[in-house]
N, C-alpha and C. Protein backbone atom coordinates (compact mmCIF):
# COMPACT_ATOMS: atom_id res chain seq x y z
N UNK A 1 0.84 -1.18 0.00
CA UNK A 1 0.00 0.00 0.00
C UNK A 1 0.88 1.24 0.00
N UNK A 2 1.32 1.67 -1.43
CA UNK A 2 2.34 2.64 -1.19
C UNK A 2 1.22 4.10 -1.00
N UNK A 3 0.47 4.09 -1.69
CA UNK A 3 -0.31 5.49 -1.84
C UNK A 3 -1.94 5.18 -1.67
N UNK A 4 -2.35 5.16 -0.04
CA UNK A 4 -3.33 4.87 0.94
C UNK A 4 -4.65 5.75 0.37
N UNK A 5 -4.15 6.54 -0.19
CA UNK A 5 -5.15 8.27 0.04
C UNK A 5 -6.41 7.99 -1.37
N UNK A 6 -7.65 8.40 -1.00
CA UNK A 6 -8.69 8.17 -2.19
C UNK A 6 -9.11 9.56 -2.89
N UNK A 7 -8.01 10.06 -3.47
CA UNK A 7 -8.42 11.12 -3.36
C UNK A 7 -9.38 11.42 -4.98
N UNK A 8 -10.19 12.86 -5.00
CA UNK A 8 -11.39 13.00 -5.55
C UNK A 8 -11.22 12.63 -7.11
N UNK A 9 -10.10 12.61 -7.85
CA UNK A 9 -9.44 12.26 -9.09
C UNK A 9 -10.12 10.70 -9.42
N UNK A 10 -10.23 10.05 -7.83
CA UNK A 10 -10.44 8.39 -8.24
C UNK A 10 -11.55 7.86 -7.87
N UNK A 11 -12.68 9.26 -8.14
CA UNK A 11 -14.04 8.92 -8.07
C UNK A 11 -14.49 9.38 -9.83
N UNK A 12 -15.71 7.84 -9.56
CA UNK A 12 -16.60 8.43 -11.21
C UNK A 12 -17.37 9.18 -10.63
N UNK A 13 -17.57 10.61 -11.07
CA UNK A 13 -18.58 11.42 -10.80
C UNK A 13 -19.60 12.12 -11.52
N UNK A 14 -19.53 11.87 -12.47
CA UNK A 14 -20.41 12.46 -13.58
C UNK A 14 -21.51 11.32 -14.36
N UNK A 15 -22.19 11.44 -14.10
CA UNK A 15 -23.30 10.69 -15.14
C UNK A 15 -23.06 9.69 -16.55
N UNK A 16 -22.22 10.52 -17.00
CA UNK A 16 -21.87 10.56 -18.63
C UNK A 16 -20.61 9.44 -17.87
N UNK A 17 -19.70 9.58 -16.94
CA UNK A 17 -18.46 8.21 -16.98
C UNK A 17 -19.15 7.43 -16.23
N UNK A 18 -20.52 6.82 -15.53
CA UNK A 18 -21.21 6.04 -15.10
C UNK A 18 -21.66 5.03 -16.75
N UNK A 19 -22.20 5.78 -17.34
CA UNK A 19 -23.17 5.43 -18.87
C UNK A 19 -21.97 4.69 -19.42
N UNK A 20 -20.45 5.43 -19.85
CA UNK A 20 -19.67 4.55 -20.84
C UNK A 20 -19.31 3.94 -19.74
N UNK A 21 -19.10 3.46 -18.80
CA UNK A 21 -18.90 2.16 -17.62
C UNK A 21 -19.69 0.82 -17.86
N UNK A 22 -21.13 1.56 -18.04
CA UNK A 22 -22.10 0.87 -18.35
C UNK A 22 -21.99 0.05 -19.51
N UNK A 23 -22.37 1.26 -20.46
CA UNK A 23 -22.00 0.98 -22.28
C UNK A 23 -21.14 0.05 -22.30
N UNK A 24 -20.21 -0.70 -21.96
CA UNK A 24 -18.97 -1.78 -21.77
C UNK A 24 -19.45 -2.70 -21.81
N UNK A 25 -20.52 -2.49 -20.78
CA UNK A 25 -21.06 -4.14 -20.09
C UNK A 25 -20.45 -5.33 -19.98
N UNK A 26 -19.06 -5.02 -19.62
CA UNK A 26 -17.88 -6.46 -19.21
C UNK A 26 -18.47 -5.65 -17.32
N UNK A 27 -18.49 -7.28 -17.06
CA UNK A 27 -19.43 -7.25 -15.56
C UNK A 27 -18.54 -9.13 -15.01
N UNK A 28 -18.61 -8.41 -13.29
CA UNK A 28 -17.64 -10.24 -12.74
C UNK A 28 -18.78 -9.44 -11.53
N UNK A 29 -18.84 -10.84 -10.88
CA UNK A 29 -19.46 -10.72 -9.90
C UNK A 29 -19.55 -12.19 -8.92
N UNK A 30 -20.19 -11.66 -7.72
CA UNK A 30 -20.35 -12.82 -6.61
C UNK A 30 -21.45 -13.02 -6.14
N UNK A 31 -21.76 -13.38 -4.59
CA UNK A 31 -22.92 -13.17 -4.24
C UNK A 31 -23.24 -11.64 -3.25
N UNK A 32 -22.02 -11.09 -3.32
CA UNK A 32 -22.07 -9.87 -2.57
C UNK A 32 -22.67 -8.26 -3.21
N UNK A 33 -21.70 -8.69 -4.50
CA UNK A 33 -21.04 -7.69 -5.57
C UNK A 33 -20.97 -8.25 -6.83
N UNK A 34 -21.32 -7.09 -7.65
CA UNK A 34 -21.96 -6.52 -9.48
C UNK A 34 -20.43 -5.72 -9.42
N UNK A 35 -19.75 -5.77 -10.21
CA UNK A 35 -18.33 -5.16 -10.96
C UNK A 35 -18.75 -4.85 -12.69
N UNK A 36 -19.19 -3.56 -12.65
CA UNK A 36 -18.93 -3.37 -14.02
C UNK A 36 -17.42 -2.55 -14.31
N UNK A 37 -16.78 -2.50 -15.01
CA UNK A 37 -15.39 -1.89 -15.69
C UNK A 37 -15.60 -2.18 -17.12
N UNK A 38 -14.75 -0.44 -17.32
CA UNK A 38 -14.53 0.08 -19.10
C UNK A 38 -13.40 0.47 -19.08
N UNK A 39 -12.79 0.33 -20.01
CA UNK A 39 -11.13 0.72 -20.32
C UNK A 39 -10.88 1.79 -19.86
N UNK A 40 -9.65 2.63 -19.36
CA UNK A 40 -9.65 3.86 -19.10
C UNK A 40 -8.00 4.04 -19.20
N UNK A 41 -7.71 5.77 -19.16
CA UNK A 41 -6.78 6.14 -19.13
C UNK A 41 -6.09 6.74 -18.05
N UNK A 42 -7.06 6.94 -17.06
CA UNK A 42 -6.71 7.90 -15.76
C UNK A 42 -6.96 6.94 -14.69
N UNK A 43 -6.35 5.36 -14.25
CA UNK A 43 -5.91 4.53 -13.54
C UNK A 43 -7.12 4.36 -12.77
N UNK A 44 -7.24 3.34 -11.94
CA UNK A 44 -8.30 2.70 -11.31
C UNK A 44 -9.20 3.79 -10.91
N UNK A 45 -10.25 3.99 -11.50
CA UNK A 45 -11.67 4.72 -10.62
C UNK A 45 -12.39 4.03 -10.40
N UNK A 46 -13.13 4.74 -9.13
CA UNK A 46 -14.78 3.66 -9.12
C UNK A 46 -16.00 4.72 -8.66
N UNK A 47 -16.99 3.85 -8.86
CA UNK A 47 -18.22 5.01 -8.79
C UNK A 47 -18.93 4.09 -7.84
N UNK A 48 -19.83 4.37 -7.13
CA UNK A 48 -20.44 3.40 -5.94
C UNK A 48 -22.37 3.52 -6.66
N UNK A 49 -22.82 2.46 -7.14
CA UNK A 49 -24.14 2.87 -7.15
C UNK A 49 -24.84 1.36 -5.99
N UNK A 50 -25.57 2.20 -4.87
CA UNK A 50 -26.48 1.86 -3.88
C UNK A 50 -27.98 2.01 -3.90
N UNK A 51 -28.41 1.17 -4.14
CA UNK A 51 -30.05 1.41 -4.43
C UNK A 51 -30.95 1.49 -2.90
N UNK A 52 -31.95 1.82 -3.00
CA UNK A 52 -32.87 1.74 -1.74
C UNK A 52 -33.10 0.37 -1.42
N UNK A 53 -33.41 -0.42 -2.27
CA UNK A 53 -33.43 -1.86 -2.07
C UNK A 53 -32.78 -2.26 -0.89
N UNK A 54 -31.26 -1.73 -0.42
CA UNK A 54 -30.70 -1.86 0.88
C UNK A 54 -30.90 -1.30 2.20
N UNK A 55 -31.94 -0.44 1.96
CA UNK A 55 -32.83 0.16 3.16
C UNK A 55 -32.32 1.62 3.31
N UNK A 56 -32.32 2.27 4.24
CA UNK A 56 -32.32 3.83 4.29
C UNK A 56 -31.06 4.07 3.85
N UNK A 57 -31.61 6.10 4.11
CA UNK A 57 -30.08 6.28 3.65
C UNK A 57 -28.92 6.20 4.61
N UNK A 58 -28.97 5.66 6.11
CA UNK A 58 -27.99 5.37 7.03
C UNK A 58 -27.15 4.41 6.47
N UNK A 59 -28.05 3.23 6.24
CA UNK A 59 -27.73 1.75 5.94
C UNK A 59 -26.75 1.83 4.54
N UNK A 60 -27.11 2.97 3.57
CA UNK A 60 -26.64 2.78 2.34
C UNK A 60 -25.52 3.84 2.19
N UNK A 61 -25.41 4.59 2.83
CA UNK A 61 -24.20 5.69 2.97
C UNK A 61 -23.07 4.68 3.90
N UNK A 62 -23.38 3.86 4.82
CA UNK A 62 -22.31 2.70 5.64
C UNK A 62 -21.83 1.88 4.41
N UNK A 63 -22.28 1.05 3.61
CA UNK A 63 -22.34 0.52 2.33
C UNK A 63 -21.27 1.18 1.90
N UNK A 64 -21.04 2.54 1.45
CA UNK A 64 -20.60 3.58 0.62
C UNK A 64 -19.42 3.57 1.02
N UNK A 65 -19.52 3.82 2.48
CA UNK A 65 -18.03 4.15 2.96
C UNK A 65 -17.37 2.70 3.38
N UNK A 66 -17.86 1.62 3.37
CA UNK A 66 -17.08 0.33 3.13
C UNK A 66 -16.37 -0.05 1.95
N UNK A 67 -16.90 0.50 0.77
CA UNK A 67 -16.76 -0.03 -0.27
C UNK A 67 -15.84 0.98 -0.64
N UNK A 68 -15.76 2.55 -0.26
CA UNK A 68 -14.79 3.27 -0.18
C UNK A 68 -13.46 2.91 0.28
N UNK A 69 -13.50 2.34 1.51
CA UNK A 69 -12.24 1.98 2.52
C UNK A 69 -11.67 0.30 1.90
N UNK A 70 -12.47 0.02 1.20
CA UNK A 70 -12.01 -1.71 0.91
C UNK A 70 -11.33 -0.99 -0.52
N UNK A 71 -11.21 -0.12 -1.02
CA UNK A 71 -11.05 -0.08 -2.18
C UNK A 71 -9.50 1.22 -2.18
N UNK A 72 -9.88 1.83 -1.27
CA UNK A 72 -8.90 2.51 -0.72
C UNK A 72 -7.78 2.07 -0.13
N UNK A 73 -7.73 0.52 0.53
CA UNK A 73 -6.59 -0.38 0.95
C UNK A 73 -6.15 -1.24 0.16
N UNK A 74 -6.77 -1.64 -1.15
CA UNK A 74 -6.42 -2.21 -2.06
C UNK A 74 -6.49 -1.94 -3.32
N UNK A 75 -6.46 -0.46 -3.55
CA UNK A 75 -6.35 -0.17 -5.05
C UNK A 75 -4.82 -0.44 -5.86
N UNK A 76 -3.90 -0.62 -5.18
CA UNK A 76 -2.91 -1.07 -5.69
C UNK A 76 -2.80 -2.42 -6.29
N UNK A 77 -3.74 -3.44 -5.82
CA UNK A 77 -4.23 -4.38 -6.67
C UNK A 77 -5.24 -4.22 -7.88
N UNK A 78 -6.08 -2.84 -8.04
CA UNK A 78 -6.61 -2.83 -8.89
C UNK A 78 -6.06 -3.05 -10.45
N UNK A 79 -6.50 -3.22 -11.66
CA UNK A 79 -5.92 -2.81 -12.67
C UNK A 79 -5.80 -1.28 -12.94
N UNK A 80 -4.92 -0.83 -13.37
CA UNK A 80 -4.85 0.50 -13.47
C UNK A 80 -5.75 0.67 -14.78
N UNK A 81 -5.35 0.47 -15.72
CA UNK A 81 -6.31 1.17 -17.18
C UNK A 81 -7.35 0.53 -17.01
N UNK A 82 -8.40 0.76 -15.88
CA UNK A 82 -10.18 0.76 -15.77
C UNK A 82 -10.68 1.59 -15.22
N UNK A 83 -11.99 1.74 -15.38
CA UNK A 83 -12.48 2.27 -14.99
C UNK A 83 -13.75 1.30 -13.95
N UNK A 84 -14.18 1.37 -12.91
CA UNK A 84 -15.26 0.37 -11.90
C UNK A 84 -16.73 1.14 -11.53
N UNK A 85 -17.75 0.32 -11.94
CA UNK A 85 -18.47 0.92 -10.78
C UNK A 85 -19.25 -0.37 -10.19
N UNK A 86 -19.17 -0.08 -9.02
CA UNK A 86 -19.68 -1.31 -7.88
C UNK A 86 -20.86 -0.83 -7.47
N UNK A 87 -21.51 -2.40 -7.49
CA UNK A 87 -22.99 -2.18 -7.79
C UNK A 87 -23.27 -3.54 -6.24
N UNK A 88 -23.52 -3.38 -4.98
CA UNK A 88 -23.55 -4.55 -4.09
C UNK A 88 -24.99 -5.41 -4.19
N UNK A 89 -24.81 -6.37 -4.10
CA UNK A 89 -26.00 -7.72 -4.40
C UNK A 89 -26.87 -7.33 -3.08
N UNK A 90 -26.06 -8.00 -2.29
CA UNK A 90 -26.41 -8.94 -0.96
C UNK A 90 -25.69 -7.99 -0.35
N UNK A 91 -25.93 -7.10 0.52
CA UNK A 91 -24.42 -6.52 0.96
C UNK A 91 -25.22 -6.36 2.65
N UNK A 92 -26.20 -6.81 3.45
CA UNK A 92 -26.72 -6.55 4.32
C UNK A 92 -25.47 -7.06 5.63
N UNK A 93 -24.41 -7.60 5.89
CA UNK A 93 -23.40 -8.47 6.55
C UNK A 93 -22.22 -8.16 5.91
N UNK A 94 -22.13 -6.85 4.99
CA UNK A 94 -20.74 -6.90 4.48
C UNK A 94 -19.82 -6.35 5.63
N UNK A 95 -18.40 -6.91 5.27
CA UNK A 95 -17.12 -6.21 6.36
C UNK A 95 -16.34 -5.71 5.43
N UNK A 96 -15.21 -4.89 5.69
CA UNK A 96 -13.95 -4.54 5.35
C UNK A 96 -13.20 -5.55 4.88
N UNK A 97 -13.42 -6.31 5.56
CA UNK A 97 -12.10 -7.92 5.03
C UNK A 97 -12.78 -8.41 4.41
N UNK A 98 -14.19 -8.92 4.18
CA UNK A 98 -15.01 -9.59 2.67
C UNK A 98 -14.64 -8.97 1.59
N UNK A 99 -14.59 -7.53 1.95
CA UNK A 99 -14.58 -6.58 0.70
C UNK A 99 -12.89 -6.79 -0.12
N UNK A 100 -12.42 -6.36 0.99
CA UNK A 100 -10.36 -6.41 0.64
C UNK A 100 -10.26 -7.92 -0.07
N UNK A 101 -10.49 -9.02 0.24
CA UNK A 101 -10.82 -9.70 -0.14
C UNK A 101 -11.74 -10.28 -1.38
N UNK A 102 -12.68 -10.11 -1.85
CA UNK A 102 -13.17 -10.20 -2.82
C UNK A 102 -13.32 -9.24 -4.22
N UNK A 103 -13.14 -7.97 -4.18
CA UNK A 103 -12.89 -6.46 -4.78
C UNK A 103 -12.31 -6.89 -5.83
N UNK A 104 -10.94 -6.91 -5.17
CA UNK A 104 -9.57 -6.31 -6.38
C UNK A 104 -9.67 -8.08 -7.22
N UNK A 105 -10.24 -9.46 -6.99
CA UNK A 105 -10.19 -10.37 -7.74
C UNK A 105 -11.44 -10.24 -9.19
N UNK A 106 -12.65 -9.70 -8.36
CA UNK A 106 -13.58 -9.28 -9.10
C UNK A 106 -13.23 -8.15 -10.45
N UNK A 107 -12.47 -7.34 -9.35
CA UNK A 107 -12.07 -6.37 -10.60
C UNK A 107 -11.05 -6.67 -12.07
N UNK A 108 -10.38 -7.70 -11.32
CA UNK A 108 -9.40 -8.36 -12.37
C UNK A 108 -10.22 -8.82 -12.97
N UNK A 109 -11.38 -9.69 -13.20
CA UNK A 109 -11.96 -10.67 -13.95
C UNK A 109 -12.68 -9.59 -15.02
N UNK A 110 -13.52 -8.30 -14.31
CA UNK A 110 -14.33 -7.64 -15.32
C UNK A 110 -13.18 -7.05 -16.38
N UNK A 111 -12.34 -6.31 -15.35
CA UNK A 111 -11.33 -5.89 -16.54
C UNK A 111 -10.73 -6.38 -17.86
N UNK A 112 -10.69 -8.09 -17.49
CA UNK A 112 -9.83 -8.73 -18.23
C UNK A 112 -10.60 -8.79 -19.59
N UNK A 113 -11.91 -8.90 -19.09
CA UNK A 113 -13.18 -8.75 -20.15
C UNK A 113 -13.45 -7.90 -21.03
N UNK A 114 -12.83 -6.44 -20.10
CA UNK A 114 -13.24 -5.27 -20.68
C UNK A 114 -12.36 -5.06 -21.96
N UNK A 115 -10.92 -6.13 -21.52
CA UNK A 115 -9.56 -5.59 -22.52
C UNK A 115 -9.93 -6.18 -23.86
N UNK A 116 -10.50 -7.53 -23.67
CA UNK A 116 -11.00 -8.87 -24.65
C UNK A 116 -12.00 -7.93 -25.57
N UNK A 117 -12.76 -7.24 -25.00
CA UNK A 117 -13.92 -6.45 -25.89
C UNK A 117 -13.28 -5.40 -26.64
N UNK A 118 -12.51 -4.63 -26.20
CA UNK A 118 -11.96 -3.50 -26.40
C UNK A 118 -12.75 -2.14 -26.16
N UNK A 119 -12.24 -0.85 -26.36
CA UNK A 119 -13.55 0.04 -25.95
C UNK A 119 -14.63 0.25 -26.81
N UNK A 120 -15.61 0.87 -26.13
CA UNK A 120 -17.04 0.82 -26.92
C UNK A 120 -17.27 2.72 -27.04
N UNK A 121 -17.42 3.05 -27.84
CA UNK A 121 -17.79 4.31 -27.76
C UNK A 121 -19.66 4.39 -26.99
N UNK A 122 -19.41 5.75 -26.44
CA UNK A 122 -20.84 5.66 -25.37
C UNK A 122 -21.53 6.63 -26.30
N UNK A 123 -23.01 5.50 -26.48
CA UNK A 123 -23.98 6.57 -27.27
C UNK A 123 -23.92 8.38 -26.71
N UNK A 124 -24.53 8.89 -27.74
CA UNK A 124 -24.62 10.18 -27.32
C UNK A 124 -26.28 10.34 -27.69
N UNK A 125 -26.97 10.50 -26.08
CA UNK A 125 -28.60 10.71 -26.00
C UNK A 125 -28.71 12.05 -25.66
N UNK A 126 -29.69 12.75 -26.55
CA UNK A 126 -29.81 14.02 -26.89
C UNK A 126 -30.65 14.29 -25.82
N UNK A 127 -30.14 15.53 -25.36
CA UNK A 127 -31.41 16.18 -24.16
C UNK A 127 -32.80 16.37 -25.02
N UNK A 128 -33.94 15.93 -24.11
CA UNK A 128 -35.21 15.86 -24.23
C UNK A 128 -35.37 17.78 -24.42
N UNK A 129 -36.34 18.27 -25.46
CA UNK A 129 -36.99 19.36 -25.46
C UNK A 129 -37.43 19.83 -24.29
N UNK A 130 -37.47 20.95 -24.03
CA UNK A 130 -38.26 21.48 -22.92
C UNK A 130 -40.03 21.44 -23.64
N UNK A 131 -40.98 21.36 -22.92
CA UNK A 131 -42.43 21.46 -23.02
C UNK A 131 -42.77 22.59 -22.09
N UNK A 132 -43.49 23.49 -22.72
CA UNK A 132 -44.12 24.19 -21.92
C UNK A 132 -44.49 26.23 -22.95
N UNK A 133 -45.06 27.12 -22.19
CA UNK A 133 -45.07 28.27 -22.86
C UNK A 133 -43.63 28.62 -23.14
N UNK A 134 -43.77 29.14 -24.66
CA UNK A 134 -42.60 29.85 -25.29
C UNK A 134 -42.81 31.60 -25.59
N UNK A 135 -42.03 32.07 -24.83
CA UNK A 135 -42.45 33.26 -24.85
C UNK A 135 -41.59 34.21 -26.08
């Protein structure tokens, strides 16, 4: 663990690098955890998507910051040219050490997928019209 720190560079944050993550659709998974990854140039990111399905937003912000800290102690195992976003199954009993543990193998597998495909360019969906009086 030479470089511990998560800093804001190695979050997906925008909508549009969620979609070409998506657009990839090279996906590894368990019974915990959904791993999607798309090729990238700016070294391991990840984006966290948590649905309500896992109960409030206490329960799913704890989620967040597990999957933060498991990923933050082992991104040096990540592949560097991907991009991740973690999507949790089952995650009601997750720990820190399931996660450190299962993560960075998952991530190898989608990646390896992602390289086999090669990249996909991400549609471009046109903003919807506004409706309403035009003055």
């Amino acid at each position: 663990m030479a470089d511990a720190r998560f800093p804001k560079p190695r979050h997906l944050r925008r909508p549009a690098e969620f979609d070409r993550v998506y657009a990839q659709r090279c996906t590894a998974r368990n019974t915990q955890m959904l791993v999607f990854a798309a090729l990238s140039e700016q070294g391991p990111r990840i984006g966290l998507s948590v649905g309500r399905k896992h109960g409030g937003s206490v329960v799913r912000s704890r989620i967040r910051r597990l999957l933060r800290e498991a990923f933050r102690q082992t991104q040096s195992d990540w592949p560097p040219d991907c991009d991740f976003v973690l999507v949790p199954q089952d995650a009601k009993e997750l720990t820190v050490a399931e996660l450190r543990a299962s993560l960075p193998q998952l991530a190898r597998d989608a990646a390896r997928r992602a390289r086999k495909k090669g990249p996909v360019e991400t549609p471009v969906i046109p903003k919807p019209k506004k409706r309403g009086k035009s003055r």
